[in-house]
N, C-alpha and C. Protein backbone atom coordinates (compact mmCIF):
# COMPACT_ATOMS: atom_id res chain seq x y z
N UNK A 1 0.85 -1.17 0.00
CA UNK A 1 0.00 0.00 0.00
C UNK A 1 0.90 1.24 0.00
N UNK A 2 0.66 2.04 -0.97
CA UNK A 2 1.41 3.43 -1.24
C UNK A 2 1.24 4.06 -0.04
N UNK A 3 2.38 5.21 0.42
CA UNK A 3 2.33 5.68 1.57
C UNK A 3 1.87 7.40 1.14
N UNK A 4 1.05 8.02 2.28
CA UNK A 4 0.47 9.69 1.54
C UNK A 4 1.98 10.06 0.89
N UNK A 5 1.59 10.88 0.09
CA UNK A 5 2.85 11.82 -0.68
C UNK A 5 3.51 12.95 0.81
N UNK A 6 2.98 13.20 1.70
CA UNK A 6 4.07 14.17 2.28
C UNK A 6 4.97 13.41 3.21
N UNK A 7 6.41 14.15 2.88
CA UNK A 7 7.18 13.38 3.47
C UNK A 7 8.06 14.43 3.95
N UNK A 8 8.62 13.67 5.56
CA UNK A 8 9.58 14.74 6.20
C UNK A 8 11.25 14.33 5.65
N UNK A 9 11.72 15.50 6.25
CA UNK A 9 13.44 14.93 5.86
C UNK A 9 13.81 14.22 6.61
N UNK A 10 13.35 13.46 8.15
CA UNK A 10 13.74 12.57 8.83
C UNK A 10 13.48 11.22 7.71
N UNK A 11 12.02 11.06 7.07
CA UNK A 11 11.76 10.00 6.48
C UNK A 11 12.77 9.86 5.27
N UNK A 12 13.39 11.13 4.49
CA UNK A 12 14.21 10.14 3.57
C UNK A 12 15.49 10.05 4.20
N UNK A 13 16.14 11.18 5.07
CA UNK A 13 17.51 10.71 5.73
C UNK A 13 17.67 9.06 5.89
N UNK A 14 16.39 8.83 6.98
CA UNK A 14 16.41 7.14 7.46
C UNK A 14 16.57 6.36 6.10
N UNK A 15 15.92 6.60 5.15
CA UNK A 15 15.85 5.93 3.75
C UNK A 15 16.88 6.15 2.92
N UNK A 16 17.30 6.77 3.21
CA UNK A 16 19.05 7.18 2.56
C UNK A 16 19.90 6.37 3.73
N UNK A 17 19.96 6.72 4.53
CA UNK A 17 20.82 5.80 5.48
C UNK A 17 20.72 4.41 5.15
N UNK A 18 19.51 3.80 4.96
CA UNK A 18 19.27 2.39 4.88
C UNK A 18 19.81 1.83 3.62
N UNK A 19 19.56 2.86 2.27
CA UNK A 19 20.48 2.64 1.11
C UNK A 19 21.93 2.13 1.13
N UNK A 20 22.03 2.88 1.91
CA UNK A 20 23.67 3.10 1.78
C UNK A 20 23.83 1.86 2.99
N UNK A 21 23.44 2.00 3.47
CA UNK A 21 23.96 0.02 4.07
C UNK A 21 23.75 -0.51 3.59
N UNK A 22 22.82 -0.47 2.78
CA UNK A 22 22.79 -1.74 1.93
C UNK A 22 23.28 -1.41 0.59
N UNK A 23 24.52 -0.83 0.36
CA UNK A 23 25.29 -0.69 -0.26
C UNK A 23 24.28 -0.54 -1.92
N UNK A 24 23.19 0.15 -1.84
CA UNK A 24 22.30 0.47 -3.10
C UNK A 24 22.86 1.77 -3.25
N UNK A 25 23.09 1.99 -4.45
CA UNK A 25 23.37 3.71 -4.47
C UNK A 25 21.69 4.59 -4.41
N UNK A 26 22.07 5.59 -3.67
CA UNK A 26 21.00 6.47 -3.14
C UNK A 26 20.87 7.61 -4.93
N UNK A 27 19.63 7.16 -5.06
CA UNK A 27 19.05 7.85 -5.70
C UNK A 27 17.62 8.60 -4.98
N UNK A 28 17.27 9.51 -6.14
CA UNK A 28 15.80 10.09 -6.21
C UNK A 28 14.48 8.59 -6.06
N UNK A 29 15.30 8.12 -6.90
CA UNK A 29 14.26 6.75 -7.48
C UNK A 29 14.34 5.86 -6.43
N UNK A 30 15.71 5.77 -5.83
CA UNK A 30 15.80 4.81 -5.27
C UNK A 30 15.07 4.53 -3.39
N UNK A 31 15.23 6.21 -3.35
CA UNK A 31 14.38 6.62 -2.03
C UNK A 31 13.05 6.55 -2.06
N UNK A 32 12.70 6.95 -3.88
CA UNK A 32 10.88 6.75 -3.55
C UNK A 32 10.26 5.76 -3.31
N UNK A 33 11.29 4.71 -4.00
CA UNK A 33 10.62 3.06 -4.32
C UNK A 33 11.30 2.44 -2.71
N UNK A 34 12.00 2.91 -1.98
CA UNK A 34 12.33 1.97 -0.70
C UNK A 34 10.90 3.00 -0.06
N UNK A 35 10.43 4.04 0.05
CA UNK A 35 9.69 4.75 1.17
C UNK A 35 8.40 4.09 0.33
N UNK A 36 8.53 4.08 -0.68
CA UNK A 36 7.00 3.07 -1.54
C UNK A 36 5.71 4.40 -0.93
N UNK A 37 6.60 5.47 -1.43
CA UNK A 37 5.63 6.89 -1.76
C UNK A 37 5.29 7.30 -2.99
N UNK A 38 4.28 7.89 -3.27
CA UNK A 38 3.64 8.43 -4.23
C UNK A 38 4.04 9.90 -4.42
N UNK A 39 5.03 10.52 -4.13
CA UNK A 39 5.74 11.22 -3.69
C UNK A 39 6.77 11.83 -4.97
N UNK A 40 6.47 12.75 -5.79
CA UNK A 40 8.14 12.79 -6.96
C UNK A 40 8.96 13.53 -6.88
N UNK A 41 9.92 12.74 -7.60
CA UNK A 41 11.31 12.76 -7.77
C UNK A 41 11.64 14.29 -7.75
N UNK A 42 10.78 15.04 -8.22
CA UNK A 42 11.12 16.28 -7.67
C UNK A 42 11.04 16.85 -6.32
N UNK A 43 9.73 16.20 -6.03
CA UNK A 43 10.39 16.67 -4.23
C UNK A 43 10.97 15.98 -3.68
N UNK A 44 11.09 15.13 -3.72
CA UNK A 44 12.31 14.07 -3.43
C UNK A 44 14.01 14.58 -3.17
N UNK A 45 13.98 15.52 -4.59
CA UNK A 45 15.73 15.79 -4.32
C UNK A 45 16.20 16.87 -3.63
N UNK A 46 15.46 17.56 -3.42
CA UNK A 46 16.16 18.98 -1.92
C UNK A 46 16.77 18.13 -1.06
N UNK A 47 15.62 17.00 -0.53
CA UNK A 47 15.80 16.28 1.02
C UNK A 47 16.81 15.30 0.53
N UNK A 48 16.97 14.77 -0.87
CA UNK A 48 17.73 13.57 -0.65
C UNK A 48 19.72 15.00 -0.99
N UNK A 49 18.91 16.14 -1.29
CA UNK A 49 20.63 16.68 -1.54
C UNK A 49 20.58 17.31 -0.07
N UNK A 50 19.76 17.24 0.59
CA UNK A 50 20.35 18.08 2.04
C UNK A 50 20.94 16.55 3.02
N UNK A 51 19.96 15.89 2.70
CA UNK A 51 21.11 14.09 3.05
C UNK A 51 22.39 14.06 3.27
N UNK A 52 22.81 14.32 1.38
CA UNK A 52 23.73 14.33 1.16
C UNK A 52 24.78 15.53 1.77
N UNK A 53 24.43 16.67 1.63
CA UNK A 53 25.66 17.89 2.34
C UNK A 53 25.55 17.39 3.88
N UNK A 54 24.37 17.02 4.64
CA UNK A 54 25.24 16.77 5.95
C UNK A 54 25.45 15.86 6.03
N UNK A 55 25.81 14.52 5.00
CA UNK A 55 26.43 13.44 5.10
C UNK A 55 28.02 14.13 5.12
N UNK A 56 28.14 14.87 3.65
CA UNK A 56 29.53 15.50 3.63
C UNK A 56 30.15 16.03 4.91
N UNK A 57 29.42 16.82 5.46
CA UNK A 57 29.90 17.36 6.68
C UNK A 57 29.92 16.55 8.30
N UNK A 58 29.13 15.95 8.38
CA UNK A 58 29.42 14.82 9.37
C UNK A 58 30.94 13.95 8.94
N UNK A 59 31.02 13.71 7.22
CA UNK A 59 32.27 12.75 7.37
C UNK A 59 33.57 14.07 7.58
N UNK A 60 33.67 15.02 6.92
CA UNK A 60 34.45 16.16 7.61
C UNK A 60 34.43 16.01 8.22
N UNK A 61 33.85 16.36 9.22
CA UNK A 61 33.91 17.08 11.02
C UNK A 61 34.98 15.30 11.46
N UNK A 62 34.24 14.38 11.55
CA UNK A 62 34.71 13.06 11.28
C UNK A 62 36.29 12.85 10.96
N UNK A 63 36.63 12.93 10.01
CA UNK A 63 37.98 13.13 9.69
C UNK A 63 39.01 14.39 10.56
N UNK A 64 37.88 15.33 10.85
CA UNK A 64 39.24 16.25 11.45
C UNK A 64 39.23 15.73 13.19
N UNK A 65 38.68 15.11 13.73
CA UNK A 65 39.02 14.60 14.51
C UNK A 65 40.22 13.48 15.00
N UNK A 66 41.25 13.52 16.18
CA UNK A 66 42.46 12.73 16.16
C UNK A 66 41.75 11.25 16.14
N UNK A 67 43.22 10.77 15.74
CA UNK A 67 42.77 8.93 15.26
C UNK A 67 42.28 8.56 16.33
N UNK A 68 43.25 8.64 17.82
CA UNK A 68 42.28 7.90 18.92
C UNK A 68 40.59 7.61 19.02
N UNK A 69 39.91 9.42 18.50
CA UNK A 69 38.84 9.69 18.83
C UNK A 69 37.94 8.70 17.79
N UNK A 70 38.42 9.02 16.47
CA UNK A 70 37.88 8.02 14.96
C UNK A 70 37.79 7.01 15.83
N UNK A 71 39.02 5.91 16.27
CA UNK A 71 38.83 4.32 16.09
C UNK A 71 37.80 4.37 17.37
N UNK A 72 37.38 5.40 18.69
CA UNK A 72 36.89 5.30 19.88
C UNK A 72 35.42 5.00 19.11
N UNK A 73 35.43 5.89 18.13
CA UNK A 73 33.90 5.87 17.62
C UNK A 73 33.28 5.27 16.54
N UNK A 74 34.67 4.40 16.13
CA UNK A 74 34.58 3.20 15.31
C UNK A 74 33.69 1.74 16.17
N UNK A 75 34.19 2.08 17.11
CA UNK A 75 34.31 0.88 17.86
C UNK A 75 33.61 0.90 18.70
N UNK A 76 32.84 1.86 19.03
CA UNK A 76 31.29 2.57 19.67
C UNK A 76 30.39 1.99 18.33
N UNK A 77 30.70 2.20 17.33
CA UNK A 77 29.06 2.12 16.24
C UNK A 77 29.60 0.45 15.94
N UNK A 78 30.34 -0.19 16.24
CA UNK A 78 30.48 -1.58 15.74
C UNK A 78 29.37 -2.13 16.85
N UNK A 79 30.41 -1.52 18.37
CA UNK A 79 29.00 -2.19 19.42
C UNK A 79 27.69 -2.03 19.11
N UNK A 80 27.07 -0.72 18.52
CA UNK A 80 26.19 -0.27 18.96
C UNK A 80 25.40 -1.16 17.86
N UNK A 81 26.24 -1.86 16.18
CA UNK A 81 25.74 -2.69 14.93
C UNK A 81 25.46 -3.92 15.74
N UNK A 82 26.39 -4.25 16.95
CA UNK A 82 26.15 -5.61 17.17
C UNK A 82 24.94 -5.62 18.37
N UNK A 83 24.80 -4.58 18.57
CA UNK A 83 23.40 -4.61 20.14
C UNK A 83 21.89 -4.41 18.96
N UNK A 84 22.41 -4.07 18.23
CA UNK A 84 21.10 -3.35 17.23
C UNK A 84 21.21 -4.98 16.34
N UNK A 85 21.74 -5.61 15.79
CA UNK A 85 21.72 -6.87 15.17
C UNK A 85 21.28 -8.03 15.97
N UNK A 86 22.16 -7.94 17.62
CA UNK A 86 20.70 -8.77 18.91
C UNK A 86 19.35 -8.04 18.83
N UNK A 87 19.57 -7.16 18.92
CA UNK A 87 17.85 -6.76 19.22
C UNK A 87 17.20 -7.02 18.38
N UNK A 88 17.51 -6.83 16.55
CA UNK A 88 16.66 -7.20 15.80
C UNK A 88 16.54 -8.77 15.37
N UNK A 89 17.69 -9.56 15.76
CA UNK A 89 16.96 -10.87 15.78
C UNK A 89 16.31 -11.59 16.59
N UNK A 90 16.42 -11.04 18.05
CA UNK A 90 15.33 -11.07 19.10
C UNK A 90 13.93 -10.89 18.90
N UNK A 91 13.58 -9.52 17.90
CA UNK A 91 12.54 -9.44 18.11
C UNK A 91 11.81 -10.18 16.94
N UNK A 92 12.66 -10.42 15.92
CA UNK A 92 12.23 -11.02 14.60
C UNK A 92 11.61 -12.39 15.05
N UNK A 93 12.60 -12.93 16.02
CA UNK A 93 12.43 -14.26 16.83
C UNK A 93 11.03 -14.33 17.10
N UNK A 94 11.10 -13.04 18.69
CA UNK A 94 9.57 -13.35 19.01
C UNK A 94 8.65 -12.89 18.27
N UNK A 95 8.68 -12.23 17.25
CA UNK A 95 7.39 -12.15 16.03
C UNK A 95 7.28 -13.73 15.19
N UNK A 96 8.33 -14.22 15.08
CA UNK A 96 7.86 -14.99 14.84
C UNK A 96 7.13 -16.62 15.43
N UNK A 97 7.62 -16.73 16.64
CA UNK A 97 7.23 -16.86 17.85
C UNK A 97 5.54 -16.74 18.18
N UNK A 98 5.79 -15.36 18.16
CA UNK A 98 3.69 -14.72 18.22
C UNK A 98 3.31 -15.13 17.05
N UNK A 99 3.41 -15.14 16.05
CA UNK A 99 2.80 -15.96 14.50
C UNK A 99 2.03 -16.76 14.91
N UNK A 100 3.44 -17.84 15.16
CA UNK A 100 3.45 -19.56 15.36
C UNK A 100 1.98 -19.18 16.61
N UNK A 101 2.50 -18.60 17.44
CA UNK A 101 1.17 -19.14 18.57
C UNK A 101 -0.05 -18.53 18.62
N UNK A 102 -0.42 -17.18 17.12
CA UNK A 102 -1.21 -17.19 16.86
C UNK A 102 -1.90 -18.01 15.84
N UNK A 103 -1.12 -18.34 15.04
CA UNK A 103 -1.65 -19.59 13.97
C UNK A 103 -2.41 -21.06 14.93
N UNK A 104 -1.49 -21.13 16.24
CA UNK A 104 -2.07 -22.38 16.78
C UNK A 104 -3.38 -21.97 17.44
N UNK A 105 -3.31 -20.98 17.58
CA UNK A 105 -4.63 -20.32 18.41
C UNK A 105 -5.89 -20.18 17.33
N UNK A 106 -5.50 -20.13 15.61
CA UNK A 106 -6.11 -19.58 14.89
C UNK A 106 -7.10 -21.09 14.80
N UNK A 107 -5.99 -22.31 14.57
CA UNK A 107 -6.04 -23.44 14.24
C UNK A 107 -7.17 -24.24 15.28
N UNK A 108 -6.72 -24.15 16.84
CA UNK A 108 -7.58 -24.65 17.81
C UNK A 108 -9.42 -23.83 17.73
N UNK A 109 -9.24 -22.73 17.06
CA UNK A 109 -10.62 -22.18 17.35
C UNK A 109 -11.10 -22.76 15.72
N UNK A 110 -10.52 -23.10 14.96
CA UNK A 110 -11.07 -23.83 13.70
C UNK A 110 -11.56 -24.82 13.96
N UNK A 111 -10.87 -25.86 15.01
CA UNK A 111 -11.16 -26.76 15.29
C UNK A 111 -12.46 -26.96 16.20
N UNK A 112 -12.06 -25.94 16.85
CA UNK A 112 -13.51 -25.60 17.71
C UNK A 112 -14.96 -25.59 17.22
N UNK A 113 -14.38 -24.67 15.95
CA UNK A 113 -15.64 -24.58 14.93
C UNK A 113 -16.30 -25.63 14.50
N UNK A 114 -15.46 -26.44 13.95
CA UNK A 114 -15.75 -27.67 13.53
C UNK A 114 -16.54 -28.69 13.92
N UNK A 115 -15.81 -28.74 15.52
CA UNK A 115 -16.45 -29.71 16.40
C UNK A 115 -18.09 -29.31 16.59
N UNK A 116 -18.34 -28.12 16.86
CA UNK A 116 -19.42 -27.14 17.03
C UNK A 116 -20.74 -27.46 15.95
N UNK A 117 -19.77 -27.35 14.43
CA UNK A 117 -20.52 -27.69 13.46
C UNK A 117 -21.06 -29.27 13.18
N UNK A 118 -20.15 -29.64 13.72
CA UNK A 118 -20.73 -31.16 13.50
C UNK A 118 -21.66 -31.71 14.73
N UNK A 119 -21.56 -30.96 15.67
CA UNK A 119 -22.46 -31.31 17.01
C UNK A 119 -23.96 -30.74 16.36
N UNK A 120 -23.96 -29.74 15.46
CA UNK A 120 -25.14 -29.39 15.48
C UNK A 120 -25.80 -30.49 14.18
N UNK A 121 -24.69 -30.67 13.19
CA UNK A 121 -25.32 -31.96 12.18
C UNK A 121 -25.57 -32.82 12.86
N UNK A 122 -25.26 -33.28 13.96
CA UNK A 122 -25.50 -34.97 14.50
C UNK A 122 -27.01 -34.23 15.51
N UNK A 123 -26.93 -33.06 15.62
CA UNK A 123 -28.52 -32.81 16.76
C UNK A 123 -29.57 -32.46 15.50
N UNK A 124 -28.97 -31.96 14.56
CA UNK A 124 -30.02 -32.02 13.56
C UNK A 124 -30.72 -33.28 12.72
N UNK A 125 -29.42 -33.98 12.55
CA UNK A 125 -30.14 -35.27 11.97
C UNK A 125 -30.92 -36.41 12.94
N UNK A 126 -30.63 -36.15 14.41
CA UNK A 126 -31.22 -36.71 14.94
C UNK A 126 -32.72 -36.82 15.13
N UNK A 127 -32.83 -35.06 15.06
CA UNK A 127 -34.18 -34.26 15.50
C UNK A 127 -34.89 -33.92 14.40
N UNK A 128 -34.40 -34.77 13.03
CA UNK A 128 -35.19 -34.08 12.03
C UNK A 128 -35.87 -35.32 12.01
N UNK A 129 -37.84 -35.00 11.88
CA UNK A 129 -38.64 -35.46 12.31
C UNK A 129 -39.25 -36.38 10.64
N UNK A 130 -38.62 -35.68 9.65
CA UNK A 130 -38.72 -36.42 8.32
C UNK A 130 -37.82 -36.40 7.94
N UNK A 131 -37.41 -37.14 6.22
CA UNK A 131 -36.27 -37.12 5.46
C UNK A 131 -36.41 -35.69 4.75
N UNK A 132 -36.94 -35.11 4.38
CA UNK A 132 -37.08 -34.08 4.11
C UNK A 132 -36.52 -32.62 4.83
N UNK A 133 -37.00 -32.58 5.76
CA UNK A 133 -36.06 -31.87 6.98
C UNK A 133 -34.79 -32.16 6.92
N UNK A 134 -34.77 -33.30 7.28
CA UNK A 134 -33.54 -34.22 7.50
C UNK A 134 -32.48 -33.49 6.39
N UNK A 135 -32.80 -34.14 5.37
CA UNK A 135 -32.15 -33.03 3.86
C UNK A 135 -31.50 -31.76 3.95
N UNK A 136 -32.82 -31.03 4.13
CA UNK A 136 -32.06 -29.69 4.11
C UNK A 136 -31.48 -29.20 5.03
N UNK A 137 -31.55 -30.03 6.76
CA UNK A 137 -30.91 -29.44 7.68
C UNK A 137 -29.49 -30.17 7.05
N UNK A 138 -28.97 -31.58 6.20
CA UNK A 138 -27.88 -31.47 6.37
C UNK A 138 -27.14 -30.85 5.26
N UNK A 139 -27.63 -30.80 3.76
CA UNK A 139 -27.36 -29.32 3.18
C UNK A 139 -27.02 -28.16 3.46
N UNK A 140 -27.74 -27.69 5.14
CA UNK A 140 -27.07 -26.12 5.28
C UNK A 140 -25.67 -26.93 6.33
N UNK A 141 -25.76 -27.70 6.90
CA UNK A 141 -24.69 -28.12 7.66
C UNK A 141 -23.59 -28.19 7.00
N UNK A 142 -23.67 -29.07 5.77
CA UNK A 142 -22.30 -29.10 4.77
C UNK A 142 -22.14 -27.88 4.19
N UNK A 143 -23.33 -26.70 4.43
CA UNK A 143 -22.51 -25.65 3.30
C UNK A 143 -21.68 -24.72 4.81
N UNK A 144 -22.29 -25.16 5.89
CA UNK A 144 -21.55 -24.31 7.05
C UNK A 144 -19.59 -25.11 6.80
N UNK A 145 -19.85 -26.18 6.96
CA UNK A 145 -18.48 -27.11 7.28
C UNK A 145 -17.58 -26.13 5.68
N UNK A 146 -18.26 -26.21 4.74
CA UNK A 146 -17.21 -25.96 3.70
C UNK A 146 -16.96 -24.48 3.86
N UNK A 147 -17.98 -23.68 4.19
CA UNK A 147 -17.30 -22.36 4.67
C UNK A 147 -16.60 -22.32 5.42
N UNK A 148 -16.40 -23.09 6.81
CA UNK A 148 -15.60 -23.06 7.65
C UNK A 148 -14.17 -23.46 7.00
N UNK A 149 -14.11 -24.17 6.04
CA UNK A 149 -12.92 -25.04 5.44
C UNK A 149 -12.39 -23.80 4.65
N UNK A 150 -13.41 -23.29 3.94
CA UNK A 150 -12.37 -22.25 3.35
C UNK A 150 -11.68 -20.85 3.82
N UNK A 151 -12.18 -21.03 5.71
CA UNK A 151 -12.06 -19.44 6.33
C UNK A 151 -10.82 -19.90 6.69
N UNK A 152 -10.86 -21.84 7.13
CA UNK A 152 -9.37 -22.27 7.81
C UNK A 152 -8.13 -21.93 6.64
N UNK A 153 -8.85 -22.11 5.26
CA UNK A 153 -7.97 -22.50 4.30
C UNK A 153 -7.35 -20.79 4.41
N UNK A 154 -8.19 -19.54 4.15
CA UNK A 154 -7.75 -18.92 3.91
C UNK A 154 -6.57 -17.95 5.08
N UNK A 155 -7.20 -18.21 6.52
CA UNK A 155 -6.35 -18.02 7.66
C UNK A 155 -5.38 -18.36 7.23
N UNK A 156 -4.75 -20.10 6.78
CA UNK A 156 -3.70 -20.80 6.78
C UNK A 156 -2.46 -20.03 5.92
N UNK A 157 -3.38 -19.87 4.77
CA UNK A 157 -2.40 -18.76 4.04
C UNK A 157 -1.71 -18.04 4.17
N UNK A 158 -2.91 -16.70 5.08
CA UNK A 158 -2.66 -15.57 5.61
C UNK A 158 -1.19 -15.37 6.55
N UNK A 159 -1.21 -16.88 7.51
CA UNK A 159 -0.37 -16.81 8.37
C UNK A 159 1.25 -17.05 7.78
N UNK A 160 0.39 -18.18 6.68
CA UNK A 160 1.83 -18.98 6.62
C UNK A 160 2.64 -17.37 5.46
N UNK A 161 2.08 -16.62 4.78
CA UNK A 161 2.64 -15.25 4.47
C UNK A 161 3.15 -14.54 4.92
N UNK A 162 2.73 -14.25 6.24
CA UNK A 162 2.76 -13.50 7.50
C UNK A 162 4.62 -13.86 7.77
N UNK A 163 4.33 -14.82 7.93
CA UNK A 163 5.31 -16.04 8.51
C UNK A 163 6.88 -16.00 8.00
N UNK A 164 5.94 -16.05 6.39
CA UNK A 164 7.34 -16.16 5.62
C UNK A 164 7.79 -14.74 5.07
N UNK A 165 6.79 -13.39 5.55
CA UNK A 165 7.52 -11.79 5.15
C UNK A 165 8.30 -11.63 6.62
N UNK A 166 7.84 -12.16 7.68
CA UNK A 166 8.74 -12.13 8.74
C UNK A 166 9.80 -12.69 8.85
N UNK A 167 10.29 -13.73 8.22
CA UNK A 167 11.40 -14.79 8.11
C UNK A 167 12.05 -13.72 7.06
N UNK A 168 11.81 -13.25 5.99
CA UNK A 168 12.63 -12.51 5.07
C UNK A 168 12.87 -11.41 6.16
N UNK A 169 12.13 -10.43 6.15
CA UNK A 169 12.12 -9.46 6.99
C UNK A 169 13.59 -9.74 8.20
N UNK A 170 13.89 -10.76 8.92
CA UNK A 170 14.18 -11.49 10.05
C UNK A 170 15.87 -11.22 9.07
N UNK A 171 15.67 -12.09 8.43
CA UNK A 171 16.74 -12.14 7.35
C UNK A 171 18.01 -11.06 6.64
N UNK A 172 16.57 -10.34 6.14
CA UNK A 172 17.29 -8.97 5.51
C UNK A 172 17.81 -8.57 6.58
N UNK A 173 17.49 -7.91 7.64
CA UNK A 173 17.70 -7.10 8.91
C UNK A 173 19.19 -7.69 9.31
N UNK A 174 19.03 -9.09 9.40
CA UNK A 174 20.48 -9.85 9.79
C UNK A 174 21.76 -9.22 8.93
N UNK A 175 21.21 -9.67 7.52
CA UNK A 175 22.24 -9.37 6.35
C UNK A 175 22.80 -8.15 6.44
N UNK A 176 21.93 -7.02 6.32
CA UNK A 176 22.33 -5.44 6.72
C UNK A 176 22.76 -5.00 7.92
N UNK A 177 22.82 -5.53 8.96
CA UNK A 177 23.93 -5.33 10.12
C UNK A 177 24.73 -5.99 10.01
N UNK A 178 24.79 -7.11 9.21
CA UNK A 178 26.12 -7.83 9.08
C UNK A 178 26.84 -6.95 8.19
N UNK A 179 26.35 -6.53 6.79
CA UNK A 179 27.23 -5.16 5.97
C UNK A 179 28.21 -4.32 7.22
N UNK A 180 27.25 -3.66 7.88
CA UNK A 180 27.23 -2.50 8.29
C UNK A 180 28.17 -3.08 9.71
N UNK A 181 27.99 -4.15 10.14
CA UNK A 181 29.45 -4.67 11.20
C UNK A 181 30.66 -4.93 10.61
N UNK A 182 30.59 -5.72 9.00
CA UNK A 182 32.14 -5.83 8.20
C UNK A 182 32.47 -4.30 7.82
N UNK A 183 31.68 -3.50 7.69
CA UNK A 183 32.01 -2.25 6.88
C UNK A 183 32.52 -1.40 8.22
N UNK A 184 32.21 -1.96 9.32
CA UNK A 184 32.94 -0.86 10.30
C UNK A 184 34.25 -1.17 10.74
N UNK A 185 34.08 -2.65 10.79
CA UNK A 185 35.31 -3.57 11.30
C UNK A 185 36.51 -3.02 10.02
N UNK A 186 36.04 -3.12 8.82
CA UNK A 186 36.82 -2.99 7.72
C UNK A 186 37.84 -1.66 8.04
N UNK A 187 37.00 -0.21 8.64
CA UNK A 187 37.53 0.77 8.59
C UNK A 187 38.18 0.46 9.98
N UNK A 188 37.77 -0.12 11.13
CA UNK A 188 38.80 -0.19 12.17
C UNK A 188 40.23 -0.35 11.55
N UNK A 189 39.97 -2.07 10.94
CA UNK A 189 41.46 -2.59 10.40
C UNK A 189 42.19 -1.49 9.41
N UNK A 190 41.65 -0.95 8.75
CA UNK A 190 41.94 0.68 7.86
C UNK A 190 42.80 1.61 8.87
N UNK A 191 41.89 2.12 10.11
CA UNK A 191 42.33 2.82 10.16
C UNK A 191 43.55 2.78 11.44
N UNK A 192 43.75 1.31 12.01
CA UNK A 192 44.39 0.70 12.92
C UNK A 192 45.90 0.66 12.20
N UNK A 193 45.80 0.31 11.18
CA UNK A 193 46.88 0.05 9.98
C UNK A 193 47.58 1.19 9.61
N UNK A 194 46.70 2.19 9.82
CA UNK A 194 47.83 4.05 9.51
C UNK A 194 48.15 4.20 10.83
C-alpha cells in the first residue's frame, strides 16, 4: 500500500541511510521506491541533496578529529551494529514466535468450529422429524463445514505469508547489520593500519 505523498526529511535521511547500508546507491528513485511513496522525484531531491551535504559534513567534522577519537567511535558504532543486530533478531524471533502461537490459536478455534458444526449436524439429523427436513438441515450443515474449510484454508495462508515476510524481513535485517558490522570492522582494520 502506497504511503500519503508528504514526506519529512527525517523519512528520507532514514531511507538514505538504509540505502547506503545496503550498499544500493541512493538515488531520487531509489528513495521513492524503498519509502513506496507516491511522492516525486522532484520533491524528493532537496531532502535527498540536504542528506547528502550533511552526510559531507558529518564525514568532515569526522575526519578532522584525532585517530584515537575516529577508532573510539569506530568501535562505539560496531558495538552499537552488534546490540542493534541482537535486538533485531530477538525481536524477529519473538514475532515470529507470536505468528506460530497465533496460527495455533487460529487453528484450535477452527477446530472448535468444527467440532461445534458437527455437534449441530449430529442434533439435527437426529431431530429431524422427516427425510425431508432431515435433507435440508444437512445441506445447510455441509454448506456451514465448507465455509468453515475455506475461512481455515484462507487463515492458513494468511499466516503462513505472515510467517514467511517475517522470516525474510528477520533475514534482511540480519544481512544489513552484518554489511554495516564488516564495513565498520573494515575501517577499524583501515584505520588501525595508519
Amino acid at each position: 500500500m502506497p504511503r500519503k505523498a508528504s514526506i519529512t526529511q527525517d523519512d528520507v535521511s532514514a531511507a538514505c541511510d538504509a540505502l547506503e547500508v545496503a550498499e544500493v546507491n541512493v538515488t531520487r528513485r531509489a528513495v521513492r521506491e524503498h519509502l513506496q511513496t507516491t511522492a516525486s522525484e522532484t520533491t524528493l531531491g532537496p531532502l535527498v541533496d540536504a542528506w547528502r551535504r550533511s552526510s559531507e559534513v558529518a564525514s568532515k567534522d569526522f575526519d578532522a578529529l584525532p585517530e584515537a577519537q575516529q577508532v573510539s567511535i569506530k568501535r562505539m558504532i560496531g558495538r552499537m551494529a552488534g546490540t542493534m543486530r541482537d535486538h533485531y533478531e530477538s525481536s524477529s524471533s519473538k514475532r515470529v514466535d507470536e505468528l506460530r502461537i497465533v496460527t495455533q490459536k487460529m487453528e484450535a478455534d477452527a477446530e472448535e468450529d468444527r467440532l461445534v458444526i458437527a455437534e449441530k449436524v449430529d442434533a439435527l439429523a437426529k431431530s429431524a422429524a422427516t427425510a425431508e427436513q432431515l435433507l435440508a438441515d444437512l445441506r445447510q450443515a455441509e454448506s456451514q463445514v465448507a465455509a468453515a474449510d475455506a475461512r481455515i484454508a484462507i487463515l492458513e495462508q494468511s499466516v503462513t505469508k505472515q510467517t514467511e515476510r517475517a522470516d525474510l524481513a528477520h533475514q534482511q535485517v540480519v544481512e544489513l547489520v552484518g554489511r554495516l558490522g564488516r564495513r565498520v570492522q573494515e575501517q577499524l582494520e583501515l584505520t588501525m593500519d595508519d
